[in-house]
Protein backbone atom coordinates (compact mmCIF):
# COMPACT_ATOMS: atom_id res chain seq x y z
CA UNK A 1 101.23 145.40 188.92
CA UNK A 2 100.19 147.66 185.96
CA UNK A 3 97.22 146.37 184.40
CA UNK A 4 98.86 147.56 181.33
CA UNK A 5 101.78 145.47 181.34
CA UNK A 6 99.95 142.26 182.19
CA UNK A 7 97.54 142.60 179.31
CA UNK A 8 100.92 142.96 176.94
CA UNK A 9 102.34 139.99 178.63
CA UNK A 10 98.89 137.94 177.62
CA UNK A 11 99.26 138.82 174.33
CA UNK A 12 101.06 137.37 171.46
CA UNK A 13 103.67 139.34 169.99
CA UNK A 14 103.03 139.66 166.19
CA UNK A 15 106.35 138.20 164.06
CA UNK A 16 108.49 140.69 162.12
CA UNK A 17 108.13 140.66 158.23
CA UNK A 18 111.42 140.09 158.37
CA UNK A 19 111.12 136.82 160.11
CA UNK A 20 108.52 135.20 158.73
CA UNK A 21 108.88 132.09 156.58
CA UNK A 22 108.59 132.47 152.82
CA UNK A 23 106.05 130.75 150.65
CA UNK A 24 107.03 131.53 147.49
CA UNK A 25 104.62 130.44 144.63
CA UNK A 26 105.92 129.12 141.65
CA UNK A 27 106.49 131.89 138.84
CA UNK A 28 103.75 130.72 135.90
CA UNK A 29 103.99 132.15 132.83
CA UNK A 30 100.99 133.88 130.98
CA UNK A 31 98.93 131.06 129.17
CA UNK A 32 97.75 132.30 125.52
CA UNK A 33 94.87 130.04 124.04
CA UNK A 34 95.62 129.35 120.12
CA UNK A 35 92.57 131.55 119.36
CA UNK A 36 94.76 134.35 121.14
CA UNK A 37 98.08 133.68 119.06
CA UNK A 38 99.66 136.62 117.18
CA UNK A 39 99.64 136.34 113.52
CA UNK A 40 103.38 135.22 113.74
CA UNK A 41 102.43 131.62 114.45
CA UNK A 42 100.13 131.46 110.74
CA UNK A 43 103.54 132.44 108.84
CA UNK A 44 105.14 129.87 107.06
CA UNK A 45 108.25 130.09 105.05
CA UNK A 46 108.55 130.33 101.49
CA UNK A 47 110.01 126.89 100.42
CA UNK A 48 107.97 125.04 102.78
CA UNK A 49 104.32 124.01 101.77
CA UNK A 50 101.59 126.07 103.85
CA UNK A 51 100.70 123.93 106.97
CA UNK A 52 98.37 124.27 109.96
CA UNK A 53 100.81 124.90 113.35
CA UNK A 54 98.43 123.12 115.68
CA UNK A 55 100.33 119.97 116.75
CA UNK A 56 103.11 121.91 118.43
CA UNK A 57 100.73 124.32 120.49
CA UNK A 58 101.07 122.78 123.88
CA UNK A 59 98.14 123.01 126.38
CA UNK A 60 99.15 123.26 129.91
CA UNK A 61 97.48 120.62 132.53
CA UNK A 62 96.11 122.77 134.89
CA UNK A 63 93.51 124.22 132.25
CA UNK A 64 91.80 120.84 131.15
CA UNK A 65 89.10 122.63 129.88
CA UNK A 66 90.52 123.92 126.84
CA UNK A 67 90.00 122.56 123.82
CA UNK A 68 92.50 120.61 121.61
CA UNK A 69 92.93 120.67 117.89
CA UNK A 70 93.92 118.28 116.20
CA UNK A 71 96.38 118.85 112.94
CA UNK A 72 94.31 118.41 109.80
CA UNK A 73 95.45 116.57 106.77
CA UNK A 74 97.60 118.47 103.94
CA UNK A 75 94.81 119.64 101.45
CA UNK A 76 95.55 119.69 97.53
CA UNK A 77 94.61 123.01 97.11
CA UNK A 78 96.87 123.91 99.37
CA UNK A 79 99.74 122.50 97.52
CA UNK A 80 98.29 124.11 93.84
CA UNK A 81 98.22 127.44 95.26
CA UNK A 82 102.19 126.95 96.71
CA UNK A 83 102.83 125.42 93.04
CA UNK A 84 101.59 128.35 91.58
CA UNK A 85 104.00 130.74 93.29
CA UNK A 86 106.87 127.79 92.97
CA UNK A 87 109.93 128.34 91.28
CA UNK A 88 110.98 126.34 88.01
CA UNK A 89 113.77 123.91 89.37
CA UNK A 90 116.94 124.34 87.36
CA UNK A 91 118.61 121.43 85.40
CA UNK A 92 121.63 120.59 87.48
CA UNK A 93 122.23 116.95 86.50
CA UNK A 94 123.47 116.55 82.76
CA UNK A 95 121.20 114.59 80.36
CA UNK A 96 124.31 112.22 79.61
CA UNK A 97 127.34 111.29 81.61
CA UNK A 98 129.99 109.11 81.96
CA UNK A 99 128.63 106.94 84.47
CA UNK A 100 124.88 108.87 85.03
CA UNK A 101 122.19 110.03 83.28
CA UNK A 102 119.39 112.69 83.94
CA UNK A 103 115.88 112.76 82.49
CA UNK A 104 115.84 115.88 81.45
CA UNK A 105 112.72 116.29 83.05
CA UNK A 106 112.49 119.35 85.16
CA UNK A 107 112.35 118.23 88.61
CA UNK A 108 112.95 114.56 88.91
CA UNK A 109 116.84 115.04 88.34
CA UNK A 110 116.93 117.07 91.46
CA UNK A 111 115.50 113.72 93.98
CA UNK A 112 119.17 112.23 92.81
CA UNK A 113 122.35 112.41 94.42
CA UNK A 114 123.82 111.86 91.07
CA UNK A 115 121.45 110.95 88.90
CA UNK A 116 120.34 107.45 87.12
CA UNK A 117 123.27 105.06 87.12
CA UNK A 118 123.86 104.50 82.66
CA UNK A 119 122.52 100.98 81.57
CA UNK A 120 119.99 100.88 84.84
CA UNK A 121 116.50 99.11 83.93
CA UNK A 122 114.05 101.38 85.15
CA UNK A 123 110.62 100.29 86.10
CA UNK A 124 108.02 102.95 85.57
CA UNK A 125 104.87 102.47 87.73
CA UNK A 126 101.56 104.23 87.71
CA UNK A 127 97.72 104.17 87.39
CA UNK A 128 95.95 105.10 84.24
CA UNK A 129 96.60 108.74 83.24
CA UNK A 130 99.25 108.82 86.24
CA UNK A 131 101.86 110.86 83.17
CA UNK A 132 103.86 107.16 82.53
CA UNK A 133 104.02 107.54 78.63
CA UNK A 134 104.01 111.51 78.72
CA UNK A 135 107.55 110.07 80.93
CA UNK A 136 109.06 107.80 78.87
CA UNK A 137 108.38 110.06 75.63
CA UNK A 138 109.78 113.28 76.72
CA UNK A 139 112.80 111.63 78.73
CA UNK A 140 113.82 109.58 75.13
CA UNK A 141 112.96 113.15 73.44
CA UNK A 142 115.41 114.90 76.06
CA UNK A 143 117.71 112.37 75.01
CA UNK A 144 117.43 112.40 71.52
CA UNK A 145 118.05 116.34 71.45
CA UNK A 146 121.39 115.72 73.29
CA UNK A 147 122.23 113.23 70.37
CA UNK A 148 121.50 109.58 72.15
CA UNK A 149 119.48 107.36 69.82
CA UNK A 150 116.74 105.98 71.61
CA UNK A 151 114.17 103.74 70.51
CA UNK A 152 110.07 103.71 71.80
CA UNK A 153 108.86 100.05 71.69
CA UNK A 154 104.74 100.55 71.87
CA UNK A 155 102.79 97.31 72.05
CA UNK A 156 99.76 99.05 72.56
CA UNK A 157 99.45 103.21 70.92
CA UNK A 158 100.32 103.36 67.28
CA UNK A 159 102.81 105.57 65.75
CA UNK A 160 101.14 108.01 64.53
CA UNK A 161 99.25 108.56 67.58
CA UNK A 162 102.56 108.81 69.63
CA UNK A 163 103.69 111.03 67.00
CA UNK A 164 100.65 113.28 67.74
CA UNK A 165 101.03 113.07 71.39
CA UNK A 166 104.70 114.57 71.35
CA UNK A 167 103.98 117.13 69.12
CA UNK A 168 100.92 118.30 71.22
CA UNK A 169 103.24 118.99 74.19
CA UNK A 170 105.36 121.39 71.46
CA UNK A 171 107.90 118.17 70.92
CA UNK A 172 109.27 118.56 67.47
CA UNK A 173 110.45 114.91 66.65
CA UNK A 174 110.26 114.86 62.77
CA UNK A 175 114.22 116.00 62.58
CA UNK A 176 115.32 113.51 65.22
CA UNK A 177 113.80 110.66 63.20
CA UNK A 178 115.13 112.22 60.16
CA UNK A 179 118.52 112.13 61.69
CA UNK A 180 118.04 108.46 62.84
CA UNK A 181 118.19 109.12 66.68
CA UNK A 182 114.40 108.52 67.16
CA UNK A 183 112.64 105.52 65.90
CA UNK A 184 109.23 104.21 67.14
CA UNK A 185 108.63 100.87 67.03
CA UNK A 186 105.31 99.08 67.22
CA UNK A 187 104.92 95.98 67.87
CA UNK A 188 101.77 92.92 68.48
CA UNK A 189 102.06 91.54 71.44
CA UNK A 190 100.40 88.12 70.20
CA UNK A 191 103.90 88.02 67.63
CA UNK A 192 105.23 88.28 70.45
CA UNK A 193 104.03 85.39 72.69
CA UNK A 194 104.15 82.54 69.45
CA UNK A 195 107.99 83.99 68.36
CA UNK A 196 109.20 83.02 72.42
CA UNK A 197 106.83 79.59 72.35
CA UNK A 198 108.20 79.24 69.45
CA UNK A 199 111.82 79.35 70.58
CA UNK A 200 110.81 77.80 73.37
CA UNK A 201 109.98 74.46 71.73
CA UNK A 202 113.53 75.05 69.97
CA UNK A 203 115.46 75.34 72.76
CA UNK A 204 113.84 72.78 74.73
CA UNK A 205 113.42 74.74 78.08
CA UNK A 206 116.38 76.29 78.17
CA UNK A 207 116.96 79.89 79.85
CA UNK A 208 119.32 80.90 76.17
CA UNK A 209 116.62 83.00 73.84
CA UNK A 210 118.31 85.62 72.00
CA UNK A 211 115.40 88.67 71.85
CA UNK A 212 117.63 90.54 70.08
CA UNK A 213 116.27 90.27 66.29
CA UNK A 214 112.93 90.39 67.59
CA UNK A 215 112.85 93.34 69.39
CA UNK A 216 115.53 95.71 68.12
CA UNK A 217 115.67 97.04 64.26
CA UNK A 218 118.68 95.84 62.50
CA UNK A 219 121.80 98.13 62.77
CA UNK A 220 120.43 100.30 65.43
CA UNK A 221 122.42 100.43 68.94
CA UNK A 222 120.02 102.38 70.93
CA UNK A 223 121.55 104.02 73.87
CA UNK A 224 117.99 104.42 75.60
CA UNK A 225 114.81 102.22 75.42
CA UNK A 226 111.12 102.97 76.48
CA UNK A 227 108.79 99.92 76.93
CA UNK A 228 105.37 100.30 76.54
CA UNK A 229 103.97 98.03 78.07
CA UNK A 230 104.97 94.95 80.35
CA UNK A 231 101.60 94.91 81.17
CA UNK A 232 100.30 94.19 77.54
CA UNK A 233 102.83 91.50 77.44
CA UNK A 234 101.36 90.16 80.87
CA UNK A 235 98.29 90.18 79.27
CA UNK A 236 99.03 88.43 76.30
CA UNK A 237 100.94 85.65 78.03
CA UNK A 238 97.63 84.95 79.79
CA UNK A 239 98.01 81.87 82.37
CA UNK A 240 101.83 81.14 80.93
CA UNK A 241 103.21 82.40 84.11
CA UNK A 242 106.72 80.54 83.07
CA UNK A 243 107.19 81.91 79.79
CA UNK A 244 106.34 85.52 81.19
CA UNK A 245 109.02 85.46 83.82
CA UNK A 246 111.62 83.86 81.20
CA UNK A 247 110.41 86.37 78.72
CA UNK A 248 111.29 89.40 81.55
CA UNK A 249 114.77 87.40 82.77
CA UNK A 250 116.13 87.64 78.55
CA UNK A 251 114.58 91.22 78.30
CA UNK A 252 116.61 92.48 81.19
CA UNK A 253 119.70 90.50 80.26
CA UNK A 254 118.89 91.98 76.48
CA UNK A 255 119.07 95.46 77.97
CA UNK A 256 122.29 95.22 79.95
CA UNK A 257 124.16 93.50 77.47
CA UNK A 258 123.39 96.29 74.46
CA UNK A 259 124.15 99.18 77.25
CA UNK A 260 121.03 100.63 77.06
CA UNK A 261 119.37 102.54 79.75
CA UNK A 262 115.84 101.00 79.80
CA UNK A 263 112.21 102.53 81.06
CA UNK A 264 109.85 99.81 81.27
CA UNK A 265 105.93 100.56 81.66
CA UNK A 266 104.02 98.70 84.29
CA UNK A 267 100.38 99.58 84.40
CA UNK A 268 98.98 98.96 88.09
CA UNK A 269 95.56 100.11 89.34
CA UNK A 270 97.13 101.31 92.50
CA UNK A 271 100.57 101.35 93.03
CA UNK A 272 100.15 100.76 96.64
CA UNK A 273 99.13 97.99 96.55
CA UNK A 274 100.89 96.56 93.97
CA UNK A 275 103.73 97.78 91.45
CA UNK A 276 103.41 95.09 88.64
CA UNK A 277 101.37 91.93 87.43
CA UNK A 278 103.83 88.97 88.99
CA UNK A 279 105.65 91.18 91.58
CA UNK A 280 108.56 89.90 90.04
CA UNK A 281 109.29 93.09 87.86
CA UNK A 282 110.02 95.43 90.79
CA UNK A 283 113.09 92.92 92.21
CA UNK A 284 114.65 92.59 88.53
CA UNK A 285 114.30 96.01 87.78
CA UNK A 286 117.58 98.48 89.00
CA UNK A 287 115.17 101.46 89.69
CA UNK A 288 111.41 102.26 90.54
CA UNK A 289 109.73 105.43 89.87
CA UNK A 290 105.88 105.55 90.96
CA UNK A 291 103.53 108.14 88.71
CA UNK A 292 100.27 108.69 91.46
CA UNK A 293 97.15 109.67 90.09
CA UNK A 294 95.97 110.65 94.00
CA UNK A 295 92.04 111.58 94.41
CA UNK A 296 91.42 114.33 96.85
CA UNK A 297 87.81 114.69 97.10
CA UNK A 298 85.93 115.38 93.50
CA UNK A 299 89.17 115.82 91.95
CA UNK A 300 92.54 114.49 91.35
CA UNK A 301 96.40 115.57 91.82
CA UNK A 302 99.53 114.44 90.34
CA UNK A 303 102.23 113.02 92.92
CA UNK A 304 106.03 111.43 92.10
CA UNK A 305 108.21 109.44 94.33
CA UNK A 306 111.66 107.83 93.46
CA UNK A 307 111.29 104.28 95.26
CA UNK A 308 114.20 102.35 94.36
CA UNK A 309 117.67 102.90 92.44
CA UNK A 310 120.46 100.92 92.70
CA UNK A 311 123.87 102.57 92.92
CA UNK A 312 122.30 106.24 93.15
CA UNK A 313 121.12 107.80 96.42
CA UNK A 314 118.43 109.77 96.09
CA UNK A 315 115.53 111.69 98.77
CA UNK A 316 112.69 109.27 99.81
CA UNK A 317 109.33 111.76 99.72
CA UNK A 318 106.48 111.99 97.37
CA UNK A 319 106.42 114.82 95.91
CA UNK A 320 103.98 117.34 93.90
CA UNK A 321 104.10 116.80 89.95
CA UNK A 322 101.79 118.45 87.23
CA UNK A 323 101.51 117.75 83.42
CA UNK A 324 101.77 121.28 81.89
CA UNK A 325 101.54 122.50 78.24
CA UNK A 326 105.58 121.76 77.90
CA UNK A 327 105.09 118.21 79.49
CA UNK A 328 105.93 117.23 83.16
CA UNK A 329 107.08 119.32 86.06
CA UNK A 330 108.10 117.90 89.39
CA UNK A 331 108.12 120.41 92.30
CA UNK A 332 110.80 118.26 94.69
CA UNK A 333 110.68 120.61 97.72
CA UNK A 334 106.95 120.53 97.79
CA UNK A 335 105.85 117.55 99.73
CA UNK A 336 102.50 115.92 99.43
CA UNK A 337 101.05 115.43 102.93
CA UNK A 338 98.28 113.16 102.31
CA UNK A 339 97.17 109.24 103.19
CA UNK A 340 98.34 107.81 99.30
């Protein structure tokens, strides 16, 4: 036999191409790190608030060894600087209505569906220089200009000093009291306290006091009323827990039965934690707007949020507010992403 041939018959024959099984490795797509990403992923559009884009950067698992970062909280200055470039939002819900009412406050009209529901008791919540008189003035001075009478109960700020506030933020109120559409009202909360122990006694413990003559001038049907404050109330009904909680169940009734649409300051330190001094003033009450004074670092920020209103939907989000030379401005598309 051939040498040749036997050596070819010892030998393996090699497998075609052709024939050989396939291994095909899984297709992988090129991995970018988020130090590599292309300045498309920093843009942000213009009616949303400038936010980092970290959380939705996924890592894949077969490179543990990257690093992962982790989304930082919203930062104030981020939100000024969007503010700045902002848009004014327009007036879209009418100051009066047939069966709503705006504020007239740029901003805070646009959170509603529809706007306030007319004759709601409103409570107004907030910190110390939060904006809740700056609220209640230029909402009843909105009003006024439209040709509602509204009245400004102060237990607390005289006159003269509200008088002085208004006109600060350009708020030219000397013709509307002229005309008899706005009168301030001041009143001592101690008066107050010995009128309902007085009536009280009278009545004998029962829930029938007519607040009426005590609380609203004579001949004047006001169609809105500002409050300020429960809390000086509170405070001068001092360990009378009873006669505080009648004294709020006739006040609301009072409200609903002249019509009026009512604002009602509750001073809090943080509204967090706690919206009035009984807790009871937040269930009575139709509506609840919070005014948040919010520290961010050495400095603080204005924030608004709409928390309750009966018979009116309206978005649930804090929102960015500032106090400006012409009074306040809420921004309702920019959101405040912080821990309040």
């Amino acid at each position: 036999m051939n040498p040749r041939h036997e050596e070819s018959q010892k030998k393996p024959k090699k497998k075609s191409a052709l024939h050989a099984p396939r291994h095909t490795a899984p297709a992988q797509k090129p991995h970018h790190p988020p130090w590599e990403e292309t300045e498309q992923t920093e843009e942000t559009p213009d009616e949303e608030i400038v936010q980092e884009k970290t959380s939705q950067e996924q890592i894949p698992p077969d490179t543990p060894d990257l690093p992962r970062r982790e989304t930082a909280p919203m930062d104030f200055s981020a939100v000024k600087a969007r503010l700045a470039q902002s848009r004014m939002p327009k007036q879209t819900i009418p100051i009066i209505g047939e069966k709503y009412i705006g504020t007239g406050i740029t901003g805070i009209d646009q959170l509603f569906d529809k706007g306030i529901p007319k004759a709601s008791t409103i409570l107004i919540v907030g910190g110390p220089g939060s904006g809740k008189t700056i609220f209640c003035l230029q909402t009843l001075y909105e009003a006024a200009k439209a040709g509602q009478k509204v009245l400004y109960m102060t237990l607390e700020e005289t006159p003269d000093r509200l008088r002085q506030h208004m006109k600060d933020f350009g708020w030219d109120i000397e013709p509307l009291e002229q005309k008899g559409l706005f009168v301030i009202q001041k009143f001592n909360p101690l008066d107050i306290t010995r009128q309902i122990d007085a009536m009280l006694e009278q009545v004998r413990g029962e829930l029938l006091i007519d607040l009426k003559p005590l609380l609203i001038p004579a001949g004047f049907e006001p169609d809105r009323i500002a409050l300020d404050s429960l809390s000086a109330v509170a405070a001068a009904l001092f360990e009378k827990e009873e006669s505080y909680r009648l004294y709020l169940e006739q006040l609301f009734k009072l409200f609903n039965d002249i019509g009026a649409s009512a604002f009602l300051i509750s001073e809090t330190p943080d509204p967090v934690l706690r919206l009035s001094t009984t807790g009871v003033e937040e269930f009575l009450a139709d509506g609840v707007l919070v005014f948040y004074n919010v520290r961010s670092g050495n400095i603080r920020e204005s924030a608004f949020e709409v928390l309750k209103m009966r018979g009116s939907g309206f978005k649930k989000k804090i929102v960015a507010m500032q106090i400006k030379e012409k009074g306040i401005v809420v921004y309702p598309e920019q959101e405040v992403f912080t821990q309040i």
